[in-house]
C-alpha atoms as a PDB file:
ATOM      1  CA  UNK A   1     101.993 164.948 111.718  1.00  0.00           C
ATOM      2  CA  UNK A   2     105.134 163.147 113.093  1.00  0.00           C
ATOM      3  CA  UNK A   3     107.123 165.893 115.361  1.00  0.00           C
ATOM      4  CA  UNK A   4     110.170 164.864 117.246  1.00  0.00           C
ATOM      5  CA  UNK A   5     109.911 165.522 120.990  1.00  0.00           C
ATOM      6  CA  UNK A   6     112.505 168.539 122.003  1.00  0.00           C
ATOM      7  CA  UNK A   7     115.154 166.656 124.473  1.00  0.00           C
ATOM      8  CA  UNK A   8     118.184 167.767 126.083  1.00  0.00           C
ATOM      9  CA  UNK A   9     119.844 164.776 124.737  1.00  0.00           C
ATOM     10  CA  UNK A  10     120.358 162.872 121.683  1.00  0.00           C
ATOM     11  CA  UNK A  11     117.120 161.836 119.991  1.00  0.00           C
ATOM     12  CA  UNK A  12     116.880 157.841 119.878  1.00  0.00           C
ATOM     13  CA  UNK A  13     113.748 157.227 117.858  1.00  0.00           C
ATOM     14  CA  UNK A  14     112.388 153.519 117.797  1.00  0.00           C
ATOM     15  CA  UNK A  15     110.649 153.313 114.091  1.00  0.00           C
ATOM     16  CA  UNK A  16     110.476 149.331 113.815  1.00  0.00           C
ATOM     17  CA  UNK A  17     107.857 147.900 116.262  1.00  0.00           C
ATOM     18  CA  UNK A  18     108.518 144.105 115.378  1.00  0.00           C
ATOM     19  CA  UNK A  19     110.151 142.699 118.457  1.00  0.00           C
ATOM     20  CA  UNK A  20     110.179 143.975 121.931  1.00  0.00           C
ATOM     21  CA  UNK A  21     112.769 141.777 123.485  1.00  0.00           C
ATOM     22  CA  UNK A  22     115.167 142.974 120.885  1.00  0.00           C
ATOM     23  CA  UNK A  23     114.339 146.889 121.154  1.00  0.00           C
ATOM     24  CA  UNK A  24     114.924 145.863 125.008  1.00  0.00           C
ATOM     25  CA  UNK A  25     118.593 144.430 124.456  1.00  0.00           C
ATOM     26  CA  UNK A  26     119.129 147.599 122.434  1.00  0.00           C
ATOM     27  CA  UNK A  27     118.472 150.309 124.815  1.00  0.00           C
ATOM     28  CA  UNK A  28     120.528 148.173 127.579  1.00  0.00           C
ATOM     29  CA  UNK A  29     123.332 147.931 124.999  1.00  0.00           C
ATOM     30  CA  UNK A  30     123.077 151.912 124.455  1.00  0.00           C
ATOM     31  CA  UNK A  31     122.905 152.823 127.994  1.00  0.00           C
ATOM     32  CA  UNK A  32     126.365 150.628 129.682  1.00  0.00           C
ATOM     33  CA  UNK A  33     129.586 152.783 129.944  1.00  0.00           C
ATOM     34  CA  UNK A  34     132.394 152.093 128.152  1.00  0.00           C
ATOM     35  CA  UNK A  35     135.670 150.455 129.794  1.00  0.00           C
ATOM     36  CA  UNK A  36     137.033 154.051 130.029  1.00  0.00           C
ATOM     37  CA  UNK A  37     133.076 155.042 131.591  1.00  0.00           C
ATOM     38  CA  UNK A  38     132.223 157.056 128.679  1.00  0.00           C
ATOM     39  CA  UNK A  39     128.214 156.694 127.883  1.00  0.00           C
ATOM     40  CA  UNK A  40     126.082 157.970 125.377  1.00  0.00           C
ATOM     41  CA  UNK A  41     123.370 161.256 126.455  1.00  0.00           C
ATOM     42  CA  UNK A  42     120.479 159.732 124.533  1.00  0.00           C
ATOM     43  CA  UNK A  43     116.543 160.282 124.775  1.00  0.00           C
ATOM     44  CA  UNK A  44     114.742 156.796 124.234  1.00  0.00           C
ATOM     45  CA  UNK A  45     111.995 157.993 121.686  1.00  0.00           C
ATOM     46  CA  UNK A  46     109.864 154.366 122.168  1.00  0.00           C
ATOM     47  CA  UNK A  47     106.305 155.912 120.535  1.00  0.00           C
ATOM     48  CA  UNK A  48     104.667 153.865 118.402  1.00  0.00           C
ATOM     49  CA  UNK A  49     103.974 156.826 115.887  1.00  0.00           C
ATOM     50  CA  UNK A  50     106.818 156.300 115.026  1.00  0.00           C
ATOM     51  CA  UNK A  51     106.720 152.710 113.470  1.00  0.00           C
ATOM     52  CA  UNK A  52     107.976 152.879 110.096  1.00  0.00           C
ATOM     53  CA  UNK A  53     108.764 156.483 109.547  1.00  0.00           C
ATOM     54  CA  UNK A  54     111.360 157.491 106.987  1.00  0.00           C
ATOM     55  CA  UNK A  55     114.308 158.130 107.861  1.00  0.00           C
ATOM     56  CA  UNK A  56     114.362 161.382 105.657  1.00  0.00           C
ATOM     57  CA  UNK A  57     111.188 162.877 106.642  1.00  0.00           C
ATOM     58  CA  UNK A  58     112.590 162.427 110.533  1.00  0.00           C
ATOM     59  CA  UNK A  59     116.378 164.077 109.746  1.00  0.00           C
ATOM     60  CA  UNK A  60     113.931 167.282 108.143  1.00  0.00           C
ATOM     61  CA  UNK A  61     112.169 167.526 111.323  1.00  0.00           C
ATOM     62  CA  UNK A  62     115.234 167.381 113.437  1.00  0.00           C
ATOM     63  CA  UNK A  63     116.930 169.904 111.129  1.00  0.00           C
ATOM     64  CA  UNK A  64     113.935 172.246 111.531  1.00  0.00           C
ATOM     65  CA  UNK A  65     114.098 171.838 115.224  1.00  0.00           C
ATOM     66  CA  UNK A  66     117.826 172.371 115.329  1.00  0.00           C
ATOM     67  CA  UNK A  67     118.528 171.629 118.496  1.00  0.00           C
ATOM     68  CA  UNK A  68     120.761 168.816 117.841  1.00  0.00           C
ATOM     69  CA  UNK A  69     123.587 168.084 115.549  1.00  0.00           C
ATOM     70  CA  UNK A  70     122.731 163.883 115.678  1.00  0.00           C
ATOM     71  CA  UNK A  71     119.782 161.866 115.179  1.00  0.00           C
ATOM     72  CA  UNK A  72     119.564 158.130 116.129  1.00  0.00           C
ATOM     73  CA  UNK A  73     117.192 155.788 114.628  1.00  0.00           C
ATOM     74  CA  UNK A  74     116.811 151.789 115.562  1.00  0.00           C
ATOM     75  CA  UNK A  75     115.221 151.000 112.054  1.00  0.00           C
ATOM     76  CA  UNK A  76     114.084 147.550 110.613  1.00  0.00           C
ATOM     77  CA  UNK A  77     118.206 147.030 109.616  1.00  0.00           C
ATOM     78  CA  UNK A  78     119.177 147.772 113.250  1.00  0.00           C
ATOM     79  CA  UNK A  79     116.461 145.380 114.559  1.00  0.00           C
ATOM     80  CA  UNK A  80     117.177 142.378 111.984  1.00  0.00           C
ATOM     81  CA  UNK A  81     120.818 142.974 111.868  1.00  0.00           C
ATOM     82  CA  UNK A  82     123.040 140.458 114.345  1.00  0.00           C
ATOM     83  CA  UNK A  83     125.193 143.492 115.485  1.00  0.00           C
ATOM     84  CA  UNK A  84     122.223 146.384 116.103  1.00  0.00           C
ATOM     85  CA  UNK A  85     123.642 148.674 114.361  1.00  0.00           C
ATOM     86  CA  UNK A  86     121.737 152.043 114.568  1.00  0.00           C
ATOM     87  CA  UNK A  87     121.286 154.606 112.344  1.00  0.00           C
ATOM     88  CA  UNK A  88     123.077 157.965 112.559  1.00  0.00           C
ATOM     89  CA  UNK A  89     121.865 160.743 110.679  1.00  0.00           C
ATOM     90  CA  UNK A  90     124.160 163.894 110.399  1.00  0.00           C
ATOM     91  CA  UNK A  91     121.078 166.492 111.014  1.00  0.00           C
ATOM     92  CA  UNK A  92     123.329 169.173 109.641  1.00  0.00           C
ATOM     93  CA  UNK A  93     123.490 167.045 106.064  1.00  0.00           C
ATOM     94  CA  UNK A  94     120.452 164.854 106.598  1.00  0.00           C
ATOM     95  CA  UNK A  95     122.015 162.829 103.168  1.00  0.00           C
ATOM     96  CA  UNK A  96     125.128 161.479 105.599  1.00  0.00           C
ATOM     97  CA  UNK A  97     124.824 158.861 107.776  1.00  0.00           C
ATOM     98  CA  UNK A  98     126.872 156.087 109.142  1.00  0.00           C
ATOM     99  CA  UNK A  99     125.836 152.751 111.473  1.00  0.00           C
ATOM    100  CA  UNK A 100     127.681 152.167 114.475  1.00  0.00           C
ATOM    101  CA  UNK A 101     127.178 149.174 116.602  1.00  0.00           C
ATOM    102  CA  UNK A 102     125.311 149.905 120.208  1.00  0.00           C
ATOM    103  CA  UNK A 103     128.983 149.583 122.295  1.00  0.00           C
ATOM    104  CA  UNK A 104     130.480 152.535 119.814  1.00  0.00           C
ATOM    105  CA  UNK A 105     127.263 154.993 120.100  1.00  0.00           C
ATOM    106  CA  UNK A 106     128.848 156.692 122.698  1.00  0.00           C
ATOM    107  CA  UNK A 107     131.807 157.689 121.074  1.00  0.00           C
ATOM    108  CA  UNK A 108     129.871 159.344 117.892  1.00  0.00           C
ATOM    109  CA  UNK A 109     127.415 160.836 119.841  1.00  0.00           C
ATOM    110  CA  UNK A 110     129.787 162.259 122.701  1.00  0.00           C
ATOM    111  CA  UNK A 111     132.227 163.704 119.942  1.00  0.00           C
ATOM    112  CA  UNK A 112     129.181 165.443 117.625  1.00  0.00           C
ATOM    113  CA  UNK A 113     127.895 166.999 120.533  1.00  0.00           C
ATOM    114  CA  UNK A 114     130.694 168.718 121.666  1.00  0.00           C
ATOM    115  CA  UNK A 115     132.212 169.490 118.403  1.00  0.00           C
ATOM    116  CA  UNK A 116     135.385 167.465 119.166  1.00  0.00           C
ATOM    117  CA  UNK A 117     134.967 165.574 115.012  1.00  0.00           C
ATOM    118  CA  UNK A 118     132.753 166.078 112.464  1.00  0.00           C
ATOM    119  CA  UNK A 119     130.544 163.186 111.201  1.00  0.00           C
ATOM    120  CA  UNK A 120     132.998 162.754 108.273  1.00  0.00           C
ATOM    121  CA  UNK A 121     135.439 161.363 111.010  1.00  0.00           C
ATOM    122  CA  UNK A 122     133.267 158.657 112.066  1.00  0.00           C
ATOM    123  CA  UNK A 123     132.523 157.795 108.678  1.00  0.00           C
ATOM    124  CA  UNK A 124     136.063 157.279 106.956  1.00  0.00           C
ATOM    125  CA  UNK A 125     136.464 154.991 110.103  1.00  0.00           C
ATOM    126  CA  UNK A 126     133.486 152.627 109.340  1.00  0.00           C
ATOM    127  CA  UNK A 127     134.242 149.661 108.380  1.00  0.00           C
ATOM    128  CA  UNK A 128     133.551 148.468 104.328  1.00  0.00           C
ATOM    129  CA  UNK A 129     130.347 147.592 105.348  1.00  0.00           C
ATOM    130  CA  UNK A 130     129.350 151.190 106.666  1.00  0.00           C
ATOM    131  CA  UNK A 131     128.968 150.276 110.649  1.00  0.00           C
ATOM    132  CA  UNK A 132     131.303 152.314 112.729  1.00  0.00           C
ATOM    133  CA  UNK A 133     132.691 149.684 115.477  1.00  0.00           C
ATOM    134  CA  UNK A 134     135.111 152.138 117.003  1.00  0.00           C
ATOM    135  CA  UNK A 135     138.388 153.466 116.527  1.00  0.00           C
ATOM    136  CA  UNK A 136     141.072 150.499 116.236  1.00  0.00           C
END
């Protein structure tokens, strides 16, 4: 049984195994600052229990942990997609979820945590097709 490891930071769970170089430009994109020095507080999940896991069954077990409000996937779109964009889940509503690009992670995940916005917030700002890129 798949269990999400309890972090005190925002889950990041790998769940496509299919290139390593990739997953590795990724989690440097994740991890740089901002121009204004904002970063994301993210836990690198890399376990290869992971590979392939629904996305559904892994926003339940996040809910039933409850310990935080985001969970962060880098799926097969996030690895096969030019931009990376990674998949937020909205553990609170497992059914909403947005993309955001790697250089905007911060800003979603910063703002959920503290309860500055609500999820809604970052989605009426994605673009048409559904990745979050920042606010213009």
């Amino acid at each position: 049984m798949l269990r999400i490891p309890r972090t005190s930071n925002t889950p990041f769970v790998r769940t496509d195994f299919s290139s390593e170089p990739i997953w590795r430009e990724i989690v440097d994109a994740v991890g740089r600052e901002s121009p204004d020095g904002f970063r994301a507080y993210i836990s690198i999940i890399n376990d290869a229990g992971f590979s392939g896991a629904n996305a559904e069954e892994l926003a339940r077990l996040a809910a039933s942990d409850a310990a935080h409000r985001l969970l962060l996937l880098a799926d097969s779109t996030t690895m096969n997609h030019d931009e990376r964009p990674i998949l937020c889940i909205d553990v609170l509503s497992a059914e909403d979820t947005i993309r955001v690009v790697p250089s905007a992670l911060w800003s979603i995940e910063n703002n959920l945590s503290l309860a500055n916005m609500d999820f809604v917030d970052f989605a009426e700002a994605a673009d048409r097709d559904g990745i979050f890129r920042g606010f213009a």
